[in-house]
Protein backbone atom coordinates (compact mmCIF):
# COMPACT_ATOMS: atom_id res chain seq x y z
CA UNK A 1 65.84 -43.67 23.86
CA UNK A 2 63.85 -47.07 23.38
CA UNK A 3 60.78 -45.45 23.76
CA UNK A 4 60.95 -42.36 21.66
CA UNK A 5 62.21 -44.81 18.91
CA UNK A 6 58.91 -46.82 19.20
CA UNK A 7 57.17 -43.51 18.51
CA UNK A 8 59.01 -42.26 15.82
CA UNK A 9 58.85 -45.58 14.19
CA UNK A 10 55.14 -45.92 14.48
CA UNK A 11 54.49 -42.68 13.23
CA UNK A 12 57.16 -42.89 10.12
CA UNK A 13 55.35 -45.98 9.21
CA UNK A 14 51.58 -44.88 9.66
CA UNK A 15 50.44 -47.27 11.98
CA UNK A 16 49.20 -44.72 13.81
CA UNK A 17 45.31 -44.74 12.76
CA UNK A 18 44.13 -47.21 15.40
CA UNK A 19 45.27 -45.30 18.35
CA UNK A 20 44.59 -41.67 16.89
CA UNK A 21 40.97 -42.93 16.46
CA UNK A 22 40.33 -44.57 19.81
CA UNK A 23 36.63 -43.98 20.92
CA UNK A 24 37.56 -42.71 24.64
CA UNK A 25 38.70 -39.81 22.29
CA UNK A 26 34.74 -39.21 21.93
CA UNK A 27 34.47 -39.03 25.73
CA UNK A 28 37.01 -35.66 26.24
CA UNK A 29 35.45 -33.66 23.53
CA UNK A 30 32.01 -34.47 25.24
CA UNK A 31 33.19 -33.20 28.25
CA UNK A 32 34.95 -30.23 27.00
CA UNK A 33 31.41 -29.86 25.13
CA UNK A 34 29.61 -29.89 28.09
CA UNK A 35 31.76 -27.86 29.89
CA UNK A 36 31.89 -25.12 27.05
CA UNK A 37 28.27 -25.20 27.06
CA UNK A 38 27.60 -24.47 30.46
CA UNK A 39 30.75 -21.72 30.46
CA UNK A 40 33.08 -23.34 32.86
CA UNK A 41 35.40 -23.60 29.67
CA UNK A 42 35.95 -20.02 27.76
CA UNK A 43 34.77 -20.02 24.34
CA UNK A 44 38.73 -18.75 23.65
CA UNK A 45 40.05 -21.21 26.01
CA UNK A 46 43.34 -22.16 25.60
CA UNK A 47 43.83 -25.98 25.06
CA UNK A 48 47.24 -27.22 25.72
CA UNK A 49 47.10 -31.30 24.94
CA UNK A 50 50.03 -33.45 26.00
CA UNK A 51 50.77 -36.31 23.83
CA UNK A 52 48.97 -34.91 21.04
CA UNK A 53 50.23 -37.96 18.72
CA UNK A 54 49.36 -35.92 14.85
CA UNK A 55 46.58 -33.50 16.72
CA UNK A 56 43.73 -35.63 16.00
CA UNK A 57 41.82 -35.03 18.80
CA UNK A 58 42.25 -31.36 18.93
CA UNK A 59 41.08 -31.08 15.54
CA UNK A 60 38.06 -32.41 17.08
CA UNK A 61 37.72 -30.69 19.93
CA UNK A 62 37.61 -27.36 17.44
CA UNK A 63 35.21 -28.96 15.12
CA UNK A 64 32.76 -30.79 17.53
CA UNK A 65 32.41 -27.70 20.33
CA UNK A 66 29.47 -25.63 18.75
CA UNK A 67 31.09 -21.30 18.76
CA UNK A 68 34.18 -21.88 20.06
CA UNK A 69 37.53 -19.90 19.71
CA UNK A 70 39.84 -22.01 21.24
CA UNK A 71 43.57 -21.31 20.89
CA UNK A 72 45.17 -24.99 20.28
CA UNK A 73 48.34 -26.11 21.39
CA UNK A 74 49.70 -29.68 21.06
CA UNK A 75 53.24 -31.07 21.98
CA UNK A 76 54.74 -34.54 21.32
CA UNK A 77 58.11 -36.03 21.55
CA UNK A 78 57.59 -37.76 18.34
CA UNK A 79 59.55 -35.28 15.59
CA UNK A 80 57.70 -37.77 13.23
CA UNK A 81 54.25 -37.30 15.10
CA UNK A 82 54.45 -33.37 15.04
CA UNK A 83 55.73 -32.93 11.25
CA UNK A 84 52.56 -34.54 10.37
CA UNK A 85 50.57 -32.63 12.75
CA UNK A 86 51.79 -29.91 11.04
CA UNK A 87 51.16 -30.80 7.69
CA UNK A 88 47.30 -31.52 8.31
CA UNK A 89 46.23 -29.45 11.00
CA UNK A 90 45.80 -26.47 9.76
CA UNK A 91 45.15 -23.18 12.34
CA UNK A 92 46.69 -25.66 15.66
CA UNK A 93 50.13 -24.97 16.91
CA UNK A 94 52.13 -27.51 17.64
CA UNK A 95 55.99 -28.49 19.05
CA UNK A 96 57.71 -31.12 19.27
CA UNK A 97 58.58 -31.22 23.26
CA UNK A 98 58.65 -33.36 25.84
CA UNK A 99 55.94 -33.66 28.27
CA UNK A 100 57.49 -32.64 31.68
CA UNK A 101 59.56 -29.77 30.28
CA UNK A 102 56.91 -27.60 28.04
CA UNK A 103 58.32 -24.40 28.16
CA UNK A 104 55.02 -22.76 28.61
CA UNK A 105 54.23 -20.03 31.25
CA UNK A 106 52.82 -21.19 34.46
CA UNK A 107 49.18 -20.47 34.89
CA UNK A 108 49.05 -20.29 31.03
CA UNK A 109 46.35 -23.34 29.79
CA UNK A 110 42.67 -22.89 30.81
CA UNK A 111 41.97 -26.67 29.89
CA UNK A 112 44.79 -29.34 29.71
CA UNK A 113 44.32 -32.85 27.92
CA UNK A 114 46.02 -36.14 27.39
CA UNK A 115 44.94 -38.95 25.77
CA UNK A 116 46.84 -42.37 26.49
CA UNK A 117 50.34 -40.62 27.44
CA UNK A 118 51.41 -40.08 30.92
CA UNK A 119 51.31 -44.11 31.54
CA UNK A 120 54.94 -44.07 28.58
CA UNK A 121 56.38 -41.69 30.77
CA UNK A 122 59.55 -42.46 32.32
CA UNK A 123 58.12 -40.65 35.58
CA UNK A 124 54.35 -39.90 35.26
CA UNK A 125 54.19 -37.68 38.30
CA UNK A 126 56.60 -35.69 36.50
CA UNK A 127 54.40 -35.21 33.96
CA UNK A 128 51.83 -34.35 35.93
CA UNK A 129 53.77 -32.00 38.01
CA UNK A 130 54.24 -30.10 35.04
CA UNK A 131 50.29 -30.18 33.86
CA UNK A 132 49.41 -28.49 37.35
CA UNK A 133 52.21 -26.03 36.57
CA UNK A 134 50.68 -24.76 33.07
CA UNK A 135 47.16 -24.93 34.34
CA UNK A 136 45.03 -21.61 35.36
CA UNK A 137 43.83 -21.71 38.46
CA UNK A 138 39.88 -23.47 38.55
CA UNK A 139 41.12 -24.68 35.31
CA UNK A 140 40.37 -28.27 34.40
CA UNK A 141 42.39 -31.44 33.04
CA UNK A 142 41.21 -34.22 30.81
CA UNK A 143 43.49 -37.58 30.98
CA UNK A 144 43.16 -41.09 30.06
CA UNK A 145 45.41 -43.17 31.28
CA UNK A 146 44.60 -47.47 31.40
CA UNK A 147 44.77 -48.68 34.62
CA UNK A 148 44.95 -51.83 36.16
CA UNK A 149 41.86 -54.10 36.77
CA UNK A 150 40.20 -51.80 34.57
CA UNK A 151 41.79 -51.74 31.43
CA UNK A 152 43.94 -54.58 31.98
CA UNK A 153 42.70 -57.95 32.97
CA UNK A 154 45.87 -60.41 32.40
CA UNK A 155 48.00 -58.96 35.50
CA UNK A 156 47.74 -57.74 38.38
CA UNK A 157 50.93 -56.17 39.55
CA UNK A 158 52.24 -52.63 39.23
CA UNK A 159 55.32 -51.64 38.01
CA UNK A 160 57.13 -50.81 34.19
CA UNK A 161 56.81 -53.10 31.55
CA UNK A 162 57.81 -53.67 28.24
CA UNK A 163 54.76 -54.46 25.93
CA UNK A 164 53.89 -56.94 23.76
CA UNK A 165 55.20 -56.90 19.76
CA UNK A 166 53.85 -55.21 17.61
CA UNK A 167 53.71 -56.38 14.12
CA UNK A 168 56.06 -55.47 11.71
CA UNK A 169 58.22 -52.84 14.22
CA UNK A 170 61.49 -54.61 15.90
CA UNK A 171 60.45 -51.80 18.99
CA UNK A 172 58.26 -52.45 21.94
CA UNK A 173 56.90 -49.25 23.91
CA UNK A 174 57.07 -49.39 27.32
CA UNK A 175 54.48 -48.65 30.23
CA UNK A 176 53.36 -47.99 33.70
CA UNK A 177 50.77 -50.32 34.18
CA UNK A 178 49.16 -49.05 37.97
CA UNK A 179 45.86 -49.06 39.79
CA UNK A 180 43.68 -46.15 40.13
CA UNK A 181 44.43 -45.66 43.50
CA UNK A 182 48.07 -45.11 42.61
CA UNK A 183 47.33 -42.80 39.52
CA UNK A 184 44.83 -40.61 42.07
CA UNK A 185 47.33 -39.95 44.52
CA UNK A 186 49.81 -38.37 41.91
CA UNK A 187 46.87 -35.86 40.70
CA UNK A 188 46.61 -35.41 44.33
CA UNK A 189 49.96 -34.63 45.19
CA UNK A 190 50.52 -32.57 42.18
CA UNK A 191 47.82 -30.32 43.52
CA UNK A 192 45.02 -31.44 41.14
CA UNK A 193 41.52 -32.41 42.68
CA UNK A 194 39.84 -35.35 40.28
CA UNK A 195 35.87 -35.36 39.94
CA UNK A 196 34.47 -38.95 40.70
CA UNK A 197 35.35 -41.46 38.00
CA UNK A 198 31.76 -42.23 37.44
CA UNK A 199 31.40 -38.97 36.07
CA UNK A 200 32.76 -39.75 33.01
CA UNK A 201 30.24 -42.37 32.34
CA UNK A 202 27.71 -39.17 31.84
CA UNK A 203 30.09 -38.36 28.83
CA UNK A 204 29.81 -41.67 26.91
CA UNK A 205 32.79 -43.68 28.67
CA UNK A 206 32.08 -47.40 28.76
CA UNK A 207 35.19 -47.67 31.07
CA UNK A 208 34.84 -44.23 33.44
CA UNK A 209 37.61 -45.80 35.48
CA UNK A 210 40.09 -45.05 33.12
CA UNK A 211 39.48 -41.45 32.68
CA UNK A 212 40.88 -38.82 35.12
CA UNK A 213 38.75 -35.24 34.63
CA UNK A 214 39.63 -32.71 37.14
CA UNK A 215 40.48 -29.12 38.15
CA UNK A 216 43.07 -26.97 39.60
């Protein structure tokens, strides 16, 4: 598969800083902060994130939420991505699956977050779909996805496309690129309820459109 190839490639190679350190990254562990704080996440919450890349960001979610005991649990389709994970996150589980077919229990993830993923997905509502499966009832969801007019400026058109090169890699991912709108009606229709997007903007995003915080 073209884009699983990308991924592998791009994390074989170590090009993967950039992206790992993105500073929306800062914007879901202030919200799972906040949300910690005021007890609408358990201190031994269960974390599942989707797209967890080499687990960067759950390593900070268990090092920048003050008393927590989360129980961490990343998956990625990257084999690449996941070996590292391994390797250097110490105390986080992590498997290398794919997005819409987890494996884990319905009902079994008090908090579920993804950081830049669903929009490579061959079918994000499937992806989503299976996010409202694994989630606890009242539990809540952390996503980023770009969207258009927000994120994007040079188009204006939905649909699948294949990126531009990147340097050095003969592979170009591929991506959804849709409008907010379109993104909110899959949450919807996966049985997800969003918060406004301006509500993120209380959590450091410069870009709160972008950002899709919700419950079950």
């Amino acid at each position: 598969m073209k884009q699983q190839a990308y991924y592998e490639d791009l994390f074989k190679r170590g090009d993967e800083s950039i992206w790992e350190s993105a500073p929306g990254k800062t914007v879901v562990v202030n919200a799972i902060r906040h949300f910690t704080k005021t007890g609408r996440i358990p201190h031994d919450a269960r974390i599942v994130d989707i797209g967890c890349g080499t687990g960067v960001l759950l390593e900070r979610i268990r090092n920048e939420v003050p008393g927590n005991a989360f129980e961490l649990f990343g998956l990625d389709f990257s084999r690449e991505a996941i070996t590292k994970a391994v390797r250097v996150r110490r105390g986080i589980r992590f498997a290398c699956r794919d997005g819409t077919r987890t494996g884990l229990e319905d009902s079994s993830a008090d908090v579920v977050v993804s950081y830049g993923a669903y929009e490579h997905f061959h079918s994000p509502e499937d992806g989503i779909r299976e996010l409202s499966r694994i989630l606890k009832a009242s539990g809540l969801f952390f996503c980023m996805m770009p969207a258009l007019g927000i994120d994007r400026t040079d188009r204006d058109d939905e649909g699948w496309y294949e990126e531009r090169p990147v340097p050095g890699s003969p592979i170009r991912q591929m991506q959804h690129n849709l409008k907010r709108g379109t993104w909110e009606n899959m949450f919807r229709a996966c049985g997800l309820s969003l918060f406004p997007a301006e509500d993120a903007a209380a959590f450091g995003a410069l870009k709160p459109g972008v950002f899709f915080f919700g419950f079950k």
